[in-house]
PDB file of N, CA and C in Angstrom:
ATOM      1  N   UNK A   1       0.853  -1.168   0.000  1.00  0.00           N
ATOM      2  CA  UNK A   1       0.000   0.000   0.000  1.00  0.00           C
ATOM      3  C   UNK A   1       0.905   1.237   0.000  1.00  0.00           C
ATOM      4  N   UNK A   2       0.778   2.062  -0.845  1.00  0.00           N
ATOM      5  CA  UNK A   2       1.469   3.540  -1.029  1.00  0.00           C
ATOM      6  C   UNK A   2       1.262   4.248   0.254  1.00  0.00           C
ATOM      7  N   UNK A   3       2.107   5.052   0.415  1.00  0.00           N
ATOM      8  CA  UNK A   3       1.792   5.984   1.996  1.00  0.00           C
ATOM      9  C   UNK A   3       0.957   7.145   1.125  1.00  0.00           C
ATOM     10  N   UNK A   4       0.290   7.416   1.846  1.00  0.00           N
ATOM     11  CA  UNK A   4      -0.700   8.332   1.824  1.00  0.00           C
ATOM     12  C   UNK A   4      -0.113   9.565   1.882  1.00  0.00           C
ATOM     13  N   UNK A   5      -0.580  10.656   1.461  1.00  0.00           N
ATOM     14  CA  UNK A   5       0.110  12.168   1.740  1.00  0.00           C
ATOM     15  C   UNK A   5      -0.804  12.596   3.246  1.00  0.00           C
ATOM     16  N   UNK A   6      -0.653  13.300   3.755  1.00  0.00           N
ATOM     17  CA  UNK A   6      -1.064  14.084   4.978  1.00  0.00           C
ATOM     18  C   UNK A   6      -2.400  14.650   4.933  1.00  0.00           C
ATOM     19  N   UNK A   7      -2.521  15.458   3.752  1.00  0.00           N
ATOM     20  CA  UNK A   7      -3.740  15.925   3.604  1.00  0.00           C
ATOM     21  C   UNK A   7      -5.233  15.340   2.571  1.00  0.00           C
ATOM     22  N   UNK A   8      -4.653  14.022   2.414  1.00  0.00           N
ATOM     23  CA  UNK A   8      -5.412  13.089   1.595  1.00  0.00           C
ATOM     24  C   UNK A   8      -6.728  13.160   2.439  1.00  0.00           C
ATOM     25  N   UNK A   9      -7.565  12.007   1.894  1.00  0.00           N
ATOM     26  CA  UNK A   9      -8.611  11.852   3.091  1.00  0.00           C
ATOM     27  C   UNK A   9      -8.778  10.482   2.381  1.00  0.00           C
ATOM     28  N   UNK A  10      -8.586   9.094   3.522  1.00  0.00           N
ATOM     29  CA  UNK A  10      -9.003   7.709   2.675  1.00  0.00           C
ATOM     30  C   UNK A  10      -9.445   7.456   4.100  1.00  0.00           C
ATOM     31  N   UNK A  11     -10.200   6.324   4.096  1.00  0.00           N
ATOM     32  CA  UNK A  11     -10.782   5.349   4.239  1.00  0.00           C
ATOM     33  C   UNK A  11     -10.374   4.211   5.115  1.00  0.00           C
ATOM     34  N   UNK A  12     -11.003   3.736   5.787  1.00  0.00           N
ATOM     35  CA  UNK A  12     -10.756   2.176   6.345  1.00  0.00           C
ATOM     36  C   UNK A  12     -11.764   1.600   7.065  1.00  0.00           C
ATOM     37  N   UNK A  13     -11.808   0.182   7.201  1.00  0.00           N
ATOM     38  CA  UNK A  13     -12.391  -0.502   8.022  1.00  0.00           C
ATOM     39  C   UNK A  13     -11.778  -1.094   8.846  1.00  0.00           C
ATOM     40  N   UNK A  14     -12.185  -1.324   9.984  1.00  0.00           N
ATOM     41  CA  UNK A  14     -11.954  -1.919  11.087  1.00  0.00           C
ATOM     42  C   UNK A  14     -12.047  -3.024  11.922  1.00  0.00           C
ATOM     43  N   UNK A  15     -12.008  -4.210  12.380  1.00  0.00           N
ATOM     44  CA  UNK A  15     -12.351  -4.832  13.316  1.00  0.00           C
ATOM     45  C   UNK A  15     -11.942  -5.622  14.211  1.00  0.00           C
ATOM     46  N   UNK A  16     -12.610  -5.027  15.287  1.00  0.00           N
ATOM     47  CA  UNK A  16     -11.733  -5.114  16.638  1.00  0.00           C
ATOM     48  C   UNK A  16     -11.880  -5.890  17.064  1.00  0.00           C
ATOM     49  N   UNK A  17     -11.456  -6.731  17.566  1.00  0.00           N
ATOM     50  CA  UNK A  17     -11.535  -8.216  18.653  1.00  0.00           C
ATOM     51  C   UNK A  17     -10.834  -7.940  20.455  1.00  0.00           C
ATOM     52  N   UNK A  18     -11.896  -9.144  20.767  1.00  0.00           N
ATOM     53  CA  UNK A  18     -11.689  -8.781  22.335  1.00  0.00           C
ATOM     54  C   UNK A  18     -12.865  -8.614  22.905  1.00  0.00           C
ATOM     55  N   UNK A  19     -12.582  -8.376  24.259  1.00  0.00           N
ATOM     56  CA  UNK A  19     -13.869  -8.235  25.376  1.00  0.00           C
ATOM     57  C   UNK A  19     -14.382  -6.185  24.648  1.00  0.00           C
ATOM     58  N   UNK A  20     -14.754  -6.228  23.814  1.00  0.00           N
ATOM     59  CA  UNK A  20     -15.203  -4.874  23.230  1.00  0.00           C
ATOM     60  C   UNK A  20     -16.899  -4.851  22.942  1.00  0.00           C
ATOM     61  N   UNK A  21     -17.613  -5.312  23.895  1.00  0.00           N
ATOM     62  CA  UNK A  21     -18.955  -5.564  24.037  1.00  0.00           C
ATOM     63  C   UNK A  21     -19.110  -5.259  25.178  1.00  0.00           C
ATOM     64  N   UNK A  22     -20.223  -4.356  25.457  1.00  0.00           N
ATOM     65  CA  UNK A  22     -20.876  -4.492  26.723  1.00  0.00           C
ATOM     66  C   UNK A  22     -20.184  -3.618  27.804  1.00  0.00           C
ATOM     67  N   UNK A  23     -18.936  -2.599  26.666  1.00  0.00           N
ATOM     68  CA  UNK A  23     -18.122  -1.965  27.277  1.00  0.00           C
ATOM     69  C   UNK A  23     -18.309  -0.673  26.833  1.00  0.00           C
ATOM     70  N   UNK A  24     -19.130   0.234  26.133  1.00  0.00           N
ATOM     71  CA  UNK A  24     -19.549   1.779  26.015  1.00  0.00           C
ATOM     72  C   UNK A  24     -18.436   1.596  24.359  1.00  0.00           C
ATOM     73  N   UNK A  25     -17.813   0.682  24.163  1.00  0.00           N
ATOM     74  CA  UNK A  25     -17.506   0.538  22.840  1.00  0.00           C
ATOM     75  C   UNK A  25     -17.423   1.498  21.632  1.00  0.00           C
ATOM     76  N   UNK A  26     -18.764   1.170  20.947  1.00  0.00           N
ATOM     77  CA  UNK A  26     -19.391   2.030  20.402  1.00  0.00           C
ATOM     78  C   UNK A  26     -19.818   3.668  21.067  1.00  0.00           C
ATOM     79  N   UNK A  27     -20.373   3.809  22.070  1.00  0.00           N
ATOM     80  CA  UNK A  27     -20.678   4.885  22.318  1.00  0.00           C
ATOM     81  C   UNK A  27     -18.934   5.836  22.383  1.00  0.00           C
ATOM     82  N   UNK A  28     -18.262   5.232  22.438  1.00  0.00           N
ATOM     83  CA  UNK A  28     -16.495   5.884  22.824  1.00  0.00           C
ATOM     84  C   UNK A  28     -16.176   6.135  21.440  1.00  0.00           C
ATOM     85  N   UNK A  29     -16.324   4.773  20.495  1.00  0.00           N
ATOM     86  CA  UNK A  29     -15.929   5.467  19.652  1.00  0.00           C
ATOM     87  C   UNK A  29     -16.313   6.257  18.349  1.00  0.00           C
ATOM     88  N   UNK A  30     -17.413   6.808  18.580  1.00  0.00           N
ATOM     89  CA  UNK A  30     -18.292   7.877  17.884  1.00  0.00           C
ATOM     90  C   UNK A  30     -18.123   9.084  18.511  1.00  0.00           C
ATOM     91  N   UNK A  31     -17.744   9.327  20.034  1.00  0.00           N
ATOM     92  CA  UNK A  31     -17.077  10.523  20.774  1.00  0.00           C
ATOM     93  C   UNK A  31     -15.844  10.785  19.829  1.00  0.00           C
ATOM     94  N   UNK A  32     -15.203   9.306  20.008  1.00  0.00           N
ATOM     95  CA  UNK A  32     -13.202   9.929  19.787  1.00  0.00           C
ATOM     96  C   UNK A  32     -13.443  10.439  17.752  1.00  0.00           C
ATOM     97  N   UNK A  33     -14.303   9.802  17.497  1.00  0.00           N
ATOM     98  CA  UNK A  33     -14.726  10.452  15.487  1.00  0.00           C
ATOM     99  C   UNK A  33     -14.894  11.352  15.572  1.00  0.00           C
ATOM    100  N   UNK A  34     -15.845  11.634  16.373  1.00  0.00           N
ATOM    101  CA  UNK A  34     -16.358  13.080  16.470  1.00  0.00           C
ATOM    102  C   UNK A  34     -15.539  14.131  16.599  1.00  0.00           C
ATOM    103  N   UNK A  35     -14.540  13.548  17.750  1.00  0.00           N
ATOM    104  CA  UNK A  35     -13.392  14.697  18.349  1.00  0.00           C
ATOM    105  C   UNK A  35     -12.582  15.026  17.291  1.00  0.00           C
ATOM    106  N   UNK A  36     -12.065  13.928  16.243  1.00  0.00           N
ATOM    107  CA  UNK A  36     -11.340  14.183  15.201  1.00  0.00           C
ATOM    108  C   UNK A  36     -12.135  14.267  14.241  1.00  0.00           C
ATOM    109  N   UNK A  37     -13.228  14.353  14.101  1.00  0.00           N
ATOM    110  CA  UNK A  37     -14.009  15.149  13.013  1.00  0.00           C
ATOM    111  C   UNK A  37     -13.813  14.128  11.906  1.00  0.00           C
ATOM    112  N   UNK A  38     -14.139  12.948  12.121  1.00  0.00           N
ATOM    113  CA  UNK A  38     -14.180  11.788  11.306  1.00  0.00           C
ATOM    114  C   UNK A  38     -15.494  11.461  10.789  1.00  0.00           C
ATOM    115  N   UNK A  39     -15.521  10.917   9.810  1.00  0.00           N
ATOM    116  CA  UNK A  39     -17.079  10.446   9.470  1.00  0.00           C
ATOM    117  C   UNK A  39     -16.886   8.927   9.165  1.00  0.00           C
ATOM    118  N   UNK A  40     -18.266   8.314   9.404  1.00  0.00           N
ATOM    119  CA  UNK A  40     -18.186   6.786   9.360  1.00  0.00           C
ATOM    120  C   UNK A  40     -18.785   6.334  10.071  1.00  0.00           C
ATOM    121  N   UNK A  41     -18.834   5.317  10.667  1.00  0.00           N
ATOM    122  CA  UNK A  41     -19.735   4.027  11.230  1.00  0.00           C
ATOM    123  C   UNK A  41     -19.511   3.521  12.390  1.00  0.00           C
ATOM    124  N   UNK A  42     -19.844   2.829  13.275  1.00  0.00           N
ATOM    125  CA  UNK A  42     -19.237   1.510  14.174  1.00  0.00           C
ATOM    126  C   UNK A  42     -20.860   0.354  14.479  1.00  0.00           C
ATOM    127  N   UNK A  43     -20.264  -0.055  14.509  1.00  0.00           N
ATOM    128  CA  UNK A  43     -21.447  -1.213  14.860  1.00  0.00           C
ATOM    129  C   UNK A  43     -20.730  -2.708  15.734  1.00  0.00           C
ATOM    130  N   UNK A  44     -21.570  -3.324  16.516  1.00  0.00           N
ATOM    131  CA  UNK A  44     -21.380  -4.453  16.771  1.00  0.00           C
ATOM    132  C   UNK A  44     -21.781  -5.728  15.777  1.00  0.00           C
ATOM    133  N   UNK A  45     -21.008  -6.425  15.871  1.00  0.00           N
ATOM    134  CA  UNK A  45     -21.227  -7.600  15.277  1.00  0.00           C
ATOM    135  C   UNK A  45     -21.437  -9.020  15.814  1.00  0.00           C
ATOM    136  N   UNK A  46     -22.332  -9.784  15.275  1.00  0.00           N
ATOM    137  CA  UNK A  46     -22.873 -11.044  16.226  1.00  0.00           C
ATOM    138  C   UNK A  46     -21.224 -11.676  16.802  1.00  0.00           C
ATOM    139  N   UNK A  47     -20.663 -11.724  16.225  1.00  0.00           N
ATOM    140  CA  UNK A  47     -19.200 -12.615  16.825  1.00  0.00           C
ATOM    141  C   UNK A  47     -18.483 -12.365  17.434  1.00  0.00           C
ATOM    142  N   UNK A  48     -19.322 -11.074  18.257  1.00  0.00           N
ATOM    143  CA  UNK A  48     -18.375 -10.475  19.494  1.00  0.00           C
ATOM    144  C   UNK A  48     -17.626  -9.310  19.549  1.00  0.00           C
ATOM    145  N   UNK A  49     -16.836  -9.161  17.898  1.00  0.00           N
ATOM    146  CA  UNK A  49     -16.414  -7.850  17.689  1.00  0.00           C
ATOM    147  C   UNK A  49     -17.287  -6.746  17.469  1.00  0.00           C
ATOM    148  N   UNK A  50     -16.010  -5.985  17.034  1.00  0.00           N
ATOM    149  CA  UNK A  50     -17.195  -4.535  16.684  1.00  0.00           C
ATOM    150  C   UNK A  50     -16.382  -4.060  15.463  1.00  0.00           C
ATOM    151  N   UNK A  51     -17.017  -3.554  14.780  1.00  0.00           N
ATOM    152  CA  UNK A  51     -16.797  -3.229  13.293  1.00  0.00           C
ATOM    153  C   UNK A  51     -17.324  -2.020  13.168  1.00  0.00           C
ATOM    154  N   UNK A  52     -15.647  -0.784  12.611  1.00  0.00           N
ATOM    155  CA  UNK A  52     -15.560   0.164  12.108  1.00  0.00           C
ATOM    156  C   UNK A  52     -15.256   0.797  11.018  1.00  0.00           C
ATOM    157  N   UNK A  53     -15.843   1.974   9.983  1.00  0.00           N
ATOM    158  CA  UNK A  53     -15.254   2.786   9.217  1.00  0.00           C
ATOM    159  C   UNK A  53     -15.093   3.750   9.472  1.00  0.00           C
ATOM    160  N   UNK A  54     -13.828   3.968   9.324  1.00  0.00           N
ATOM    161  CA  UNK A  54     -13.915   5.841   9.192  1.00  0.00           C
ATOM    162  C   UNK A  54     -13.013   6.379   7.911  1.00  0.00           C
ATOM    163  N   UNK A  55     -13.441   7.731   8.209  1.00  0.00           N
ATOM    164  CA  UNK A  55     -12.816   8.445   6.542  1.00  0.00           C
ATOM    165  C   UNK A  55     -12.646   9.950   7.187  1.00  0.00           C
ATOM    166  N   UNK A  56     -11.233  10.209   6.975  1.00  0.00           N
ATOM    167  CA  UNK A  56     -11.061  11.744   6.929  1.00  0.00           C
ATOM    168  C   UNK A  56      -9.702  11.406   6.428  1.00  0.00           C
ATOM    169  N   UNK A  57      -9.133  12.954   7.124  1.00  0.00           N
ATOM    170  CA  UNK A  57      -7.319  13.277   6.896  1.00  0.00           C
ATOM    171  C   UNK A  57      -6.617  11.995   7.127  1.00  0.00           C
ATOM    172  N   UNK A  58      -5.516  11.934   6.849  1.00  0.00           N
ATOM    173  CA  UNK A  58      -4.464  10.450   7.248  1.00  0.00           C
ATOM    174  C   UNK A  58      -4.337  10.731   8.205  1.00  0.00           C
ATOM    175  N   UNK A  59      -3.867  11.964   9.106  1.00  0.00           N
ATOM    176  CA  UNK A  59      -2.923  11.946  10.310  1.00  0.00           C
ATOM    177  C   UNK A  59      -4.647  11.388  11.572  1.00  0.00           C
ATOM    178  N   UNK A  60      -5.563  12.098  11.152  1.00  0.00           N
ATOM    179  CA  UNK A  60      -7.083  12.090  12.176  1.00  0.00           C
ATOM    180  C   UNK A  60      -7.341  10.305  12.076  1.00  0.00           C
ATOM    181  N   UNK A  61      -7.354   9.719  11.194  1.00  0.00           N
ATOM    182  CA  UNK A  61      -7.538   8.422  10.576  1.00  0.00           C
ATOM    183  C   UNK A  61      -6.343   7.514  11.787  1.00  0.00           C
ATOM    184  N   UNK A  62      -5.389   7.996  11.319  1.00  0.00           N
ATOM    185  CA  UNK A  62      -4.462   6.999  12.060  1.00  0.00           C
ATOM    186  C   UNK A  62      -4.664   7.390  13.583  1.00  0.00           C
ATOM    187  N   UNK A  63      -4.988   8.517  13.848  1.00  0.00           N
ATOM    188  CA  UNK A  63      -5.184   8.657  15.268  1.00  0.00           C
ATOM    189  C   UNK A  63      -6.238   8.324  15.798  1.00  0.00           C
ATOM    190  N   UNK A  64      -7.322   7.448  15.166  1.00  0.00           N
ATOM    191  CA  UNK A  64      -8.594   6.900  15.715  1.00  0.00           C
ATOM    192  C   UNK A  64      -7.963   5.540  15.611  1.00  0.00           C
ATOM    193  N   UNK A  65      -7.390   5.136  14.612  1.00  0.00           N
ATOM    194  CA  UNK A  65      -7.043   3.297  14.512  1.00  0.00           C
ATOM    195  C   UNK A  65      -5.849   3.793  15.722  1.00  0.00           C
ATOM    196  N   UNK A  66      -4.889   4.475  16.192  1.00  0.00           N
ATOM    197  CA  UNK A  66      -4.550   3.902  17.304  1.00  0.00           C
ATOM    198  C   UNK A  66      -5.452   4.026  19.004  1.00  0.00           C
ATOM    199  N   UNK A  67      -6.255   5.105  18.749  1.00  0.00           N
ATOM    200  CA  UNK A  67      -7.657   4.671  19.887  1.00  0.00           C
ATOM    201  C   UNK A  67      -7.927   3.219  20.032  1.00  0.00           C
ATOM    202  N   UNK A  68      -8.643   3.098  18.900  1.00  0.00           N
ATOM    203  CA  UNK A  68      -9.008   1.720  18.625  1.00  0.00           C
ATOM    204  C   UNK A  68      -8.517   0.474  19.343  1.00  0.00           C
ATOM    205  N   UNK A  69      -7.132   0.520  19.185  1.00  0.00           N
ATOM    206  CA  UNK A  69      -6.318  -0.355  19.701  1.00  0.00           C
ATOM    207  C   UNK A  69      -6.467  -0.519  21.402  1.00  0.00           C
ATOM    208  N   UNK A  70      -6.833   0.318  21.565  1.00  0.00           N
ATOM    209  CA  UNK A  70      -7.089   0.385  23.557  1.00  0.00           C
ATOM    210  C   UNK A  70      -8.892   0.564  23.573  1.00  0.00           C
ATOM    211  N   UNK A  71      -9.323   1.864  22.969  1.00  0.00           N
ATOM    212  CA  UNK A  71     -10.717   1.682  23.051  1.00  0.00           C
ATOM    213  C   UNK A  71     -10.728   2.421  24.519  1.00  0.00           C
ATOM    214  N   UNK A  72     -12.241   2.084  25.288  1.00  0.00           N
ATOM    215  CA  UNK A  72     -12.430   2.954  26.424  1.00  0.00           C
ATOM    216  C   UNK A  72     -11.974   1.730  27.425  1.00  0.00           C
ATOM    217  N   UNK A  73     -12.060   2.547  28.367  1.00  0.00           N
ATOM    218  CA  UNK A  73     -11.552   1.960  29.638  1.00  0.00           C
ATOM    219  C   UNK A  73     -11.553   0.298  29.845  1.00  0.00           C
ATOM    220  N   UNK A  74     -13.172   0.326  29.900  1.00  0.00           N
ATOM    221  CA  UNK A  74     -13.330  -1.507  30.525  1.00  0.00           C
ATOM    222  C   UNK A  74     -13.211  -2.402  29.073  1.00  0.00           C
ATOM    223  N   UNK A  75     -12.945  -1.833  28.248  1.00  0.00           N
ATOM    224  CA  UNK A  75     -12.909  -2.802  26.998  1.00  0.00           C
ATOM    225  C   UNK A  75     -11.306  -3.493  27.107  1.00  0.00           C
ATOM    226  N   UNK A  76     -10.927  -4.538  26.556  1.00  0.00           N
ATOM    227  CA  UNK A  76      -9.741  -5.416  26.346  1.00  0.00           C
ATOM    228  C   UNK A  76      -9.555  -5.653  24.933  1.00  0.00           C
ATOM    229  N   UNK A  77      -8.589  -5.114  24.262  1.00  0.00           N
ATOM    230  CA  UNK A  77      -8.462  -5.212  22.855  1.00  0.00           C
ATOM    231  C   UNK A  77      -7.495  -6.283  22.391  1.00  0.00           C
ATOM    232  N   UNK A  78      -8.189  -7.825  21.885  1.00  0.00           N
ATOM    233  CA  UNK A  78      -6.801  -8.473  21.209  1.00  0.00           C
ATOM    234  C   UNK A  78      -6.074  -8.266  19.991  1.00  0.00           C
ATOM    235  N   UNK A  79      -6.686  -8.038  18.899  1.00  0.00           N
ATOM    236  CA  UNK A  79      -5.980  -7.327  17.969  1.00  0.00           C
ATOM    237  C   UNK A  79      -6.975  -6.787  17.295  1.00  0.00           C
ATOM    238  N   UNK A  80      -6.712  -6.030  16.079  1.00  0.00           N
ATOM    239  CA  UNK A  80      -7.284  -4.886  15.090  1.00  0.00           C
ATOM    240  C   UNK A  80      -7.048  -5.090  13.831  1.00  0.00           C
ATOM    241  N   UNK A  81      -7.680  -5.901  13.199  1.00  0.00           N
ATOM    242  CA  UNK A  81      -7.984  -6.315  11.898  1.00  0.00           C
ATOM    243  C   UNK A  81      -8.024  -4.253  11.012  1.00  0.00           C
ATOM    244  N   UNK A  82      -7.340  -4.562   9.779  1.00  0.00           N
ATOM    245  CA  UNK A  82      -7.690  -3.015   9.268  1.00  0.00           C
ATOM    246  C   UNK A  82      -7.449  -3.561   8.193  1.00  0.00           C
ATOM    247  N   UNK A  83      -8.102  -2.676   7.130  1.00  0.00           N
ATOM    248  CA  UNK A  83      -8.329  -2.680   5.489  1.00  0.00           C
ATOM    249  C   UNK A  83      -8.742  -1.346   4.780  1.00  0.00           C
ATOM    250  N   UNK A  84      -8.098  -0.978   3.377  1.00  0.00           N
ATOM    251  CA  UNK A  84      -8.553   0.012   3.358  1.00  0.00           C
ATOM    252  C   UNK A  84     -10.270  -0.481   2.704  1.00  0.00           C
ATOM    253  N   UNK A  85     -11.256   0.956   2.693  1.00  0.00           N
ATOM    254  CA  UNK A  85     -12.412   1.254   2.605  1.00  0.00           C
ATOM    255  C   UNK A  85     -12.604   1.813   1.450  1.00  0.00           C
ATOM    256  N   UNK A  86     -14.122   2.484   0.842  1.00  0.00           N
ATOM    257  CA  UNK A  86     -14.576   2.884  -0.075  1.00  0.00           C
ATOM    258  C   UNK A  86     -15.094   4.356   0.852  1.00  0.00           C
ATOM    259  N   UNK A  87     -14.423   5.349   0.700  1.00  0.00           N
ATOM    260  CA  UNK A  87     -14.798   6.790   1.129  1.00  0.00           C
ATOM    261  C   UNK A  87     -16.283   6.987   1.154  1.00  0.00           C
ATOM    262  N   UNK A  88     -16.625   6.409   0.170  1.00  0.00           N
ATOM    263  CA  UNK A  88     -18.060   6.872  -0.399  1.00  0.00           C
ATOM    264  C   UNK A  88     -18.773   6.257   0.600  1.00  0.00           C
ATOM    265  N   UNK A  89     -18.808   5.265   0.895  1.00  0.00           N
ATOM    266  CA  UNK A  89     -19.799   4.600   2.743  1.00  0.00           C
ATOM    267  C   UNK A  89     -19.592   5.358   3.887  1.00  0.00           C
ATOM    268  N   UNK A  90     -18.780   6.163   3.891  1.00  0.00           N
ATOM    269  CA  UNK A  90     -19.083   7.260   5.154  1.00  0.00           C
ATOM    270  C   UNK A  90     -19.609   8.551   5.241  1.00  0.00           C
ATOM    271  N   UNK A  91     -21.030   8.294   6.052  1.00  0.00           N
ATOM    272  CA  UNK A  91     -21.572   9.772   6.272  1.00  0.00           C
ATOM    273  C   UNK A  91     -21.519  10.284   7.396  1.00  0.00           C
ATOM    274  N   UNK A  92     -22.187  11.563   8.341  1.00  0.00           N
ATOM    275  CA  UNK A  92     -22.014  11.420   9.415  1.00  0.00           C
ATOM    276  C   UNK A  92     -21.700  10.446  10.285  1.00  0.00           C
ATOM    277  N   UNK A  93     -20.575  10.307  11.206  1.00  0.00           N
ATOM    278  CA  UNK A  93     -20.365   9.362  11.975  1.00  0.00           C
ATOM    279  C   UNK A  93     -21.204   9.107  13.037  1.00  0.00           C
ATOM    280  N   UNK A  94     -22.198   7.639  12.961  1.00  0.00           N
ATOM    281  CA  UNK A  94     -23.069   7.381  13.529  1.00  0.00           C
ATOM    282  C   UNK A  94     -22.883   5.456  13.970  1.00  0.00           C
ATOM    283  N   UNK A  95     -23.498   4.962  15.017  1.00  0.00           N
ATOM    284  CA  UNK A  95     -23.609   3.821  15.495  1.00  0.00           C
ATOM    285  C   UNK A  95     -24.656   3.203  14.838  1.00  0.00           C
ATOM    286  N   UNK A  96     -24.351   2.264  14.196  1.00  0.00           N
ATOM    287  CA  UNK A  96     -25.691   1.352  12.928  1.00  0.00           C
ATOM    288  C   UNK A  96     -25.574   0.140  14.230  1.00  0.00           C
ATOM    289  N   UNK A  97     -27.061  -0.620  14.174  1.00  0.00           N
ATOM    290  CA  UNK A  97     -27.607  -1.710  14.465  1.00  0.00           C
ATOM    291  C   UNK A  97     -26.207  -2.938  14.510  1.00  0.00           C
ATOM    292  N   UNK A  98     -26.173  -3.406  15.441  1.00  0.00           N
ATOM    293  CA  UNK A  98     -25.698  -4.744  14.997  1.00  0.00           C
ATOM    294  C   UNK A  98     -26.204  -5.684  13.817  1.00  0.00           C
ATOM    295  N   UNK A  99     -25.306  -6.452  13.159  1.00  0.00           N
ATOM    296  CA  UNK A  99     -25.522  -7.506  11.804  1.00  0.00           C
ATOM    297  C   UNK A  99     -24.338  -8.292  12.422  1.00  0.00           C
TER     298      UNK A  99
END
């Protein structure tokens, strides 16, 4: 994957594994998007994880995937699946239904 320039804006998905259920998860990380003015998604998923997109600047982007990696307090993160995304699937950053 090419490095990105600074002021690009791409894409990614996410998914997090670990005790990241039942832990404000989602509600944390639509705060920490917000804070960096990210747009995109999070949702839970039946298999325990939780599954994210987001889309802005590279430097805001990489500074939510390393949130991610810890998450809020009572959550336990084992690792962080990442891929890049399609820009175009992120709108306001909002919490969708579990699938």
């Amino acid at each position: 994957m090419p490095k990105p320039i600074p002021s690009e804006r791409i894409a990614r998905r996410l998914l997090i594994h670990g005790k990241v259920q039942g832990v404000y998860y989602r509600a944390s990380a639509q705060v920490e998007a917000q804070r960096l003015d990210l747009s995109g998604w999070v949702r839970n998923r039946r298999s325990g994880s939780v599954e994210a997109l987001v889309c802005g600047p590279v430097p805001r982007v990489e500074a939510f995937i390393e949130w991610a990696h810890e998450g809020p307090p009572a959550a336990r993160v084992d690792h962080v699946e990442i891929c890049e995304a399609d820009p175009s699937e992120a709108g306001a950053f909002s919490v969708r239904p579990t699938e």
